[in-house]
C-alpha atoms as a PDB file:
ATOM      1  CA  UNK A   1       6.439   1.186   3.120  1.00  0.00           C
ATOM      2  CA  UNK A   2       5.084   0.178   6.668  1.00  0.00           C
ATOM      3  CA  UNK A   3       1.225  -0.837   6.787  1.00  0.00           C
ATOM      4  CA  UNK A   4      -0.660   1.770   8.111  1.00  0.00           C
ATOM      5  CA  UNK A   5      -3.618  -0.199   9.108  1.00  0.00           C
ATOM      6  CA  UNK A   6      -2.762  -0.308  12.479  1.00  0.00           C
ATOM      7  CA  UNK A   7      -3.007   3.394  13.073  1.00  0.00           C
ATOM      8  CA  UNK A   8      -5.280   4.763  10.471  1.00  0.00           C
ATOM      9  CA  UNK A   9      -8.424   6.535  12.799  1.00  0.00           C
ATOM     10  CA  UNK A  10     -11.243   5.537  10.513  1.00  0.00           C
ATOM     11  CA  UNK A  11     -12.197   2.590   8.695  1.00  0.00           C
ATOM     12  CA  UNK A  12     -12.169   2.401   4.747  1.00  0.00           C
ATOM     13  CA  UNK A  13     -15.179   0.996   2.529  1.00  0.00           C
ATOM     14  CA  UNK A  14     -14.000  -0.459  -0.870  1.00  0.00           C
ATOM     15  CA  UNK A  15     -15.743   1.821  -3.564  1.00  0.00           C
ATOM     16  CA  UNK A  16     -14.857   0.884  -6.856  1.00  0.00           C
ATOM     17  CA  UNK A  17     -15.681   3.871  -7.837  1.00  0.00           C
ATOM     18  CA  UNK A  18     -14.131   6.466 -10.598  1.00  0.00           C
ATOM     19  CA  UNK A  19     -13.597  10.532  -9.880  1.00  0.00           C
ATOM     20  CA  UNK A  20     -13.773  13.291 -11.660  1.00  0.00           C
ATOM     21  CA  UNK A  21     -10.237  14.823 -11.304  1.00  0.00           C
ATOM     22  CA  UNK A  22     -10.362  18.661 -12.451  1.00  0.00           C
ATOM     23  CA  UNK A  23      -6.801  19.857 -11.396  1.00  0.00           C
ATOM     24  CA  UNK A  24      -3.580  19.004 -10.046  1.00  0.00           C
ATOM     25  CA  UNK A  25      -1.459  21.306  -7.677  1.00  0.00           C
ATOM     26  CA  UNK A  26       2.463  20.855  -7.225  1.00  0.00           C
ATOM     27  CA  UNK A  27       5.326  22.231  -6.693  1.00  0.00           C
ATOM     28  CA  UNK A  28       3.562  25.545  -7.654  1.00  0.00           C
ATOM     29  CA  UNK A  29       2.162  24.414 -10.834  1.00  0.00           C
ATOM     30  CA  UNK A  30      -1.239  24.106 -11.503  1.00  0.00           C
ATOM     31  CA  UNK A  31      -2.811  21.774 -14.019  1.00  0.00           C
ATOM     32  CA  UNK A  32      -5.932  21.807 -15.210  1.00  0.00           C
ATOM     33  CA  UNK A  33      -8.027  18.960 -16.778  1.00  0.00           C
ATOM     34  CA  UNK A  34     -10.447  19.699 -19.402  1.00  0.00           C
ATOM     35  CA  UNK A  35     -12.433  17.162 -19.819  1.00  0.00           C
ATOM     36  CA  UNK A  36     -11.764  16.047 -16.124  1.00  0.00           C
ATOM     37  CA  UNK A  37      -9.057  13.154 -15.969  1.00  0.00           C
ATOM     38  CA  UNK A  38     -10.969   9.597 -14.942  1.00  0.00           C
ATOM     39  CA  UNK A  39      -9.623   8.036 -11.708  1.00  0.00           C
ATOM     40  CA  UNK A  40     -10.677   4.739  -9.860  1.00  0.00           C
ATOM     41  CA  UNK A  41     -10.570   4.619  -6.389  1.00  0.00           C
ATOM     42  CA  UNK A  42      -9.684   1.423  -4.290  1.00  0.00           C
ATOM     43  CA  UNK A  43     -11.324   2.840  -0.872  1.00  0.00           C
ATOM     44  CA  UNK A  44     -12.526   5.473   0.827  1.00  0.00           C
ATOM     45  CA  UNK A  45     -13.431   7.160   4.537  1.00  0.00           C
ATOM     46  CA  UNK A  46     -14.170  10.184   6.351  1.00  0.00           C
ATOM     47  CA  UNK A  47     -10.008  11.359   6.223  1.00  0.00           C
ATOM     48  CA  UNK A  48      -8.841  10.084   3.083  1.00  0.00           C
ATOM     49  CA  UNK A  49      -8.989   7.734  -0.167  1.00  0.00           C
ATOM     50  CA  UNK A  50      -6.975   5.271  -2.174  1.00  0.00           C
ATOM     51  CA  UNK A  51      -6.658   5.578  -5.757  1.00  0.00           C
ATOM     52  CA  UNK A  52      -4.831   4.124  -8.768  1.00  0.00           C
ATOM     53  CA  UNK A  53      -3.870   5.734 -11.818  1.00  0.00           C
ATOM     54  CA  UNK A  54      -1.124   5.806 -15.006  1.00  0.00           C
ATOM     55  CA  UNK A  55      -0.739   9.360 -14.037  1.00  0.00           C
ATOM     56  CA  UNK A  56       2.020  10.355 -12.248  1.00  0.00           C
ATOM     57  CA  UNK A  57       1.880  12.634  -9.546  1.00  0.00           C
ATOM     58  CA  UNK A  58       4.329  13.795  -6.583  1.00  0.00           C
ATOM     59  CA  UNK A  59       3.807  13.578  -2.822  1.00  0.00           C
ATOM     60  CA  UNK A  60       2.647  16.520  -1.115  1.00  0.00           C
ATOM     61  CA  UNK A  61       0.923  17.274  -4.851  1.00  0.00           C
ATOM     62  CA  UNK A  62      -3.525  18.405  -4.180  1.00  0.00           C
ATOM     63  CA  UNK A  63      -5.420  17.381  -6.139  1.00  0.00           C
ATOM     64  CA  UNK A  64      -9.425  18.862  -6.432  1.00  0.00           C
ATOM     65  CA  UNK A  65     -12.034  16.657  -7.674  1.00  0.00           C
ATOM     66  CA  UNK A  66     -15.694  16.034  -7.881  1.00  0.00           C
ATOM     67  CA  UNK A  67     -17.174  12.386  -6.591  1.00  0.00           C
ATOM     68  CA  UNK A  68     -20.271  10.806  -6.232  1.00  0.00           C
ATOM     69  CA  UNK A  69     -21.288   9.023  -3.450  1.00  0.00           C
ATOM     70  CA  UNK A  70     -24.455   7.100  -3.881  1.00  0.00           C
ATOM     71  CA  UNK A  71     -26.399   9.502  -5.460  1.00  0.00           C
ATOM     72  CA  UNK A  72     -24.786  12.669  -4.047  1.00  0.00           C
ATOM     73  CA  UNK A  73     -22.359  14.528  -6.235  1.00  0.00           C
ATOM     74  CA  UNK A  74     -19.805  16.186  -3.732  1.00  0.00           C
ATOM     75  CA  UNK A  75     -18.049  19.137  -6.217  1.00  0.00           C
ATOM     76  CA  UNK A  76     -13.988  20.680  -6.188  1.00  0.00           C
ATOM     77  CA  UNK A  77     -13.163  17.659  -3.103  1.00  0.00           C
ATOM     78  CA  UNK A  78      -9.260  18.613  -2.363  1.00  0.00           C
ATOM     79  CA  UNK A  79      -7.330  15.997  -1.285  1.00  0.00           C
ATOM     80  CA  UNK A  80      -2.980  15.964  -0.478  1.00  0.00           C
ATOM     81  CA  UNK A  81      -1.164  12.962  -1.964  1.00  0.00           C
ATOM     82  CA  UNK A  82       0.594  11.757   1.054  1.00  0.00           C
ATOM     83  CA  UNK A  83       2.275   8.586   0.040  1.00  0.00           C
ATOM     84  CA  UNK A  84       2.255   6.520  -3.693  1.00  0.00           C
ATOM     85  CA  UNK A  85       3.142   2.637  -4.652  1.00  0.00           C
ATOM     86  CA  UNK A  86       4.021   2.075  -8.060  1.00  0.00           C
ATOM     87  CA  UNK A  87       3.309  -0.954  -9.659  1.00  0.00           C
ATOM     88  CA  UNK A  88       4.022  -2.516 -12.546  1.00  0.00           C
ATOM     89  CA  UNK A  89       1.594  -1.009 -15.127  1.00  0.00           C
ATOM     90  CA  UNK A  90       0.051   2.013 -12.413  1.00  0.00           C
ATOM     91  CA  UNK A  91       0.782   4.042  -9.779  1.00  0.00           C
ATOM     92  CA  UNK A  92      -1.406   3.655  -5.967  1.00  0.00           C
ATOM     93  CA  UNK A  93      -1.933   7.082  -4.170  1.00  0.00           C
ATOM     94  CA  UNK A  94      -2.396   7.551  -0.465  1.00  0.00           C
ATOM     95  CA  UNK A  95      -4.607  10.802   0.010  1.00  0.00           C
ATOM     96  CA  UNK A  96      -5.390  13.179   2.910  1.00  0.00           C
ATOM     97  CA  UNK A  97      -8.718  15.160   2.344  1.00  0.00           C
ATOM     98  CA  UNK A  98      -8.398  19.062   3.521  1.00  0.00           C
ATOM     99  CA  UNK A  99     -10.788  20.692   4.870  1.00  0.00           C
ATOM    100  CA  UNK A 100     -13.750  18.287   4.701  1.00  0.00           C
ATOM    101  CA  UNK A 101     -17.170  19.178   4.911  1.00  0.00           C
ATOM    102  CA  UNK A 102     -19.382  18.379   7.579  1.00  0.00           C
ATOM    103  CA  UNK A 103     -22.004  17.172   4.903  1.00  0.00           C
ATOM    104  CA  UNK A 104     -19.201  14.963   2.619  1.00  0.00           C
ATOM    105  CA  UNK A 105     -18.168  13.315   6.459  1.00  0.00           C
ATOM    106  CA  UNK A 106     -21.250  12.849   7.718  1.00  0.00           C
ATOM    107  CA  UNK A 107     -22.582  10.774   4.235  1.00  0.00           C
ATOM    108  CA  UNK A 108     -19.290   8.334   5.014  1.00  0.00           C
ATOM    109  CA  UNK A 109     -19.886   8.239   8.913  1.00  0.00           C
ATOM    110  CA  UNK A 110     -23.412   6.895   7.232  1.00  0.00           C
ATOM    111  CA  UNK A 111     -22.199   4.301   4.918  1.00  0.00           C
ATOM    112  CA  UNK A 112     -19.645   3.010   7.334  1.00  0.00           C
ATOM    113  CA  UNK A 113     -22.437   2.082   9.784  1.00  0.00           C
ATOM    114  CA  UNK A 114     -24.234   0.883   7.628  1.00  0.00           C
ATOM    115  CA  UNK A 115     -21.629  -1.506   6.491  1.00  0.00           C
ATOM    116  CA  UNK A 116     -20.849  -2.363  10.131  1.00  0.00           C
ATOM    117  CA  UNK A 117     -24.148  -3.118  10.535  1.00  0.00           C
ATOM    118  CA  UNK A 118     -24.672  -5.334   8.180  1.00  0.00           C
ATOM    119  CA  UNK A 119     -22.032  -7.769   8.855  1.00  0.00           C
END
């Protein structure tokens, strides 16, 4: 796989943080989680995240999810699996977010600046 770093549009923040994953879309399958499946994320921005999980999931698979950032919970986030790594003992997921809402963007457009501001 190439490194997309070069031509990725918007910078991504480390957040070590875990989601709440409620379903899984693919291939014309839906599954639901119930409790929601735990999944840490490696980074996030304003298009897309990083995670890493056991679970294994296919490209082009949406998955819907509720995070927190800060202290705002952001509910039913989808997000397209656009490209995985696996590693030895978990998998690394590439996601898109769809349809993104001008509140969820605007709290990232925040914490980037504030990162870039503080450096």
């Amino acid at each position: 796989m190439n490194d997309n770093v070069d031509v990725r549009k918007s910078t991504r923040l480390t957040y070590g943080m875990v989601i709440q994953c409620l379903k899984c879309i693919s291939e014309g399958e839906i599954y639901k989680y119930e409790p929601p499946m735990e999944i840490r994320v490696a980074n996030i921005s304003s298009e897309g995240l990083c995670i890493f999980t056991t679970e294994i999931f296919k490209d082009g698979a949406v998955l819907e999810f509720n995070i927190a950032l800060e202290n705002e919970l952001y509910k039913s986030i989808s997000a397209t699996i656009i490209w995985s790594i696996k590693n030895e003992n978990f998998y690394k997921y590439g996601l898109h977010i769809k349809n993104i809402t001008g509140k969820f963007s605007l709290h990232i457009y925040k914490m980037e600046s504030r990162l870039s501001t503080s450096i």
